[in-house]
Protein backbone atom coordinates (compact mmCIF):
# COMPACT_ATOMS: atom_id res chain seq x y z
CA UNK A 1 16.11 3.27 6.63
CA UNK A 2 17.70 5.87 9.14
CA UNK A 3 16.98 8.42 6.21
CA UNK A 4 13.58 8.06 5.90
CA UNK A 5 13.07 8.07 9.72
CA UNK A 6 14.83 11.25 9.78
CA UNK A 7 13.38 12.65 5.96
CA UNK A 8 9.66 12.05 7.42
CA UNK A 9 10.30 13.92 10.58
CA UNK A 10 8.96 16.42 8.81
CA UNK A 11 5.88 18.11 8.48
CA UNK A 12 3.54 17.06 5.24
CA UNK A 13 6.36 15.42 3.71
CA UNK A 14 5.14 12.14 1.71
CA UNK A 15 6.90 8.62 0.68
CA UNK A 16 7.13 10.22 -3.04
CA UNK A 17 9.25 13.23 -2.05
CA UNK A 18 11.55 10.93 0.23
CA UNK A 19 12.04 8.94 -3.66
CA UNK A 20 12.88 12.35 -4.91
CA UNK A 21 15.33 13.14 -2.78
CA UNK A 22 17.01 9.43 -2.93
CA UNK A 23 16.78 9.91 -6.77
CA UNK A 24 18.19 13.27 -7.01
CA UNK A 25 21.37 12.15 -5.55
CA UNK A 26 22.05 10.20 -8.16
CA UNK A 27 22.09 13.39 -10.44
CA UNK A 28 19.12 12.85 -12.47
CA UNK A 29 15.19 11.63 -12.47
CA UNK A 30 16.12 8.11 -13.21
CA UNK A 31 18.25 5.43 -11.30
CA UNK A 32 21.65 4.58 -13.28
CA UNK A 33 22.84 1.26 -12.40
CA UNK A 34 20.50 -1.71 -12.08
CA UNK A 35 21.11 -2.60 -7.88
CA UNK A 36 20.16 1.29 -7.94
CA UNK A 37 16.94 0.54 -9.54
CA UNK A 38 15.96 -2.36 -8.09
CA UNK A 39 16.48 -0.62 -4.84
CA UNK A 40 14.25 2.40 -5.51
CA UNK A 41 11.49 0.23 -7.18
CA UNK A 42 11.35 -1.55 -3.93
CA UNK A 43 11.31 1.59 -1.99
CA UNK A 44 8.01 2.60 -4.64
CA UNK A 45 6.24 -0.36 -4.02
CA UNK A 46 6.63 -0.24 -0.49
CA UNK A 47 5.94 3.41 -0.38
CA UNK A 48 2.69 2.25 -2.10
CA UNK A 49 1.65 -0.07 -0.50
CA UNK A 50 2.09 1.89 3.10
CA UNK A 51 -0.11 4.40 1.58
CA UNK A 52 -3.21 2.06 -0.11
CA UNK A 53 -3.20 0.49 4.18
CA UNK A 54 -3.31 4.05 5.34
CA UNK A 55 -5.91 5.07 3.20
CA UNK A 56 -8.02 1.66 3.60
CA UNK A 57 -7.76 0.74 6.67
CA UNK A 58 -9.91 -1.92 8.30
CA UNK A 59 -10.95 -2.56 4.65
CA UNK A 60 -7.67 -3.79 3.20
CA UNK A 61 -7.87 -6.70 5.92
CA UNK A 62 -10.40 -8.96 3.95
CA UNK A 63 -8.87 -7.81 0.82
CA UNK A 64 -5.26 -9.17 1.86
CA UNK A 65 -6.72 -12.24 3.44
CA UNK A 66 -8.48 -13.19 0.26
CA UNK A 67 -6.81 -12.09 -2.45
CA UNK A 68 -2.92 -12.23 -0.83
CA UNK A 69 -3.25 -14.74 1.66
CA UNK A 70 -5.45 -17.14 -0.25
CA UNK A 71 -7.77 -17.55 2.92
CA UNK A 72 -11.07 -18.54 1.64
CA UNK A 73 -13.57 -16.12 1.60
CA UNK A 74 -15.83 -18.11 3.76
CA UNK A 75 -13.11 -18.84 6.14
CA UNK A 76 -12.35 -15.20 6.42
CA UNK A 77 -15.70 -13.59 7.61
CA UNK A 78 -16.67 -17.17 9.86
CA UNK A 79 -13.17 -16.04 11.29
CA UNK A 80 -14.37 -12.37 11.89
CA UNK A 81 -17.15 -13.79 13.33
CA UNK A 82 -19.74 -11.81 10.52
CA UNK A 83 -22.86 -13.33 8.63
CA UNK A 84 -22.43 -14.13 5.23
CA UNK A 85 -24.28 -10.87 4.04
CA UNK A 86 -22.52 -8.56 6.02
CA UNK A 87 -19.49 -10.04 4.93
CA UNK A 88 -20.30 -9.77 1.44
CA UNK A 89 -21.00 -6.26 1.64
CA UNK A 90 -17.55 -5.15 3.19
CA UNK A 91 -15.97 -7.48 0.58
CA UNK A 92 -18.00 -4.92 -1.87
CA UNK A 93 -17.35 -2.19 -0.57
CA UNK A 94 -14.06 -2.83 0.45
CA UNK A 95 -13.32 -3.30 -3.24
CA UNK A 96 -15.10 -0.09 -4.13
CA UNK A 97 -12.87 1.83 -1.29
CA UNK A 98 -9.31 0.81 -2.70
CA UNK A 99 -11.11 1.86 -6.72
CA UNK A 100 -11.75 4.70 -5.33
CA UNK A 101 -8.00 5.15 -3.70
CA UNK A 102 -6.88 4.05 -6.85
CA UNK A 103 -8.61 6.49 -9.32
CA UNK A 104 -10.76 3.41 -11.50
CA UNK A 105 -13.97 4.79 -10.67
């Protein structure tokens, strides 16, 4: 973890060049032993996961609560205090934000 602290110092640099670099010290594109693999995949998915909450922000919160979490809907805008409505709408559009980060539009 030191490494990326120290790899994202810099300016512009993203979560996918920091799995470059790890990857390139193993001589080649891929990963060649399996703890190797299974160490980079979880660096990936953590890498893109980091990303989706930075570019969702508030949105991702009902989106993790439902669809993570397993917190009711209805429990999760009564707890945000919101009318059934509005709450419905951020759902939407919340779900129309993270297409959008995700290219399925």
């Amino acid at each position: 973890m030191a490494e990326w602290e120290a790899f994202s110092g810099a300016a512009n640099v993203g979560k996918s060049d920091f799995l470059a670099m790890i990857m390139s010290r193993h001589g080649s594109s891929t990963p060649s032993g399996s703890h190797d693999h299974r160490i980079l995949a979880q660096l990936a998915g953590k890498s893109a996961f980091i990303e989706t909450c930075e570019a969702m922000g508030n949105a991702l919160s009902v989106l993790i609560h439902t669809c993570l979490l397993n917190i009711e809907f209805k429990q999760w805008y009564e707890d945000q205090k919101m009318e059934f409505r509005n709450a419905k709408g951020f759902l939407s559009a919340s779900l129309d934000r993270l297409a959008d980060h995700y290219g399925l539009k």
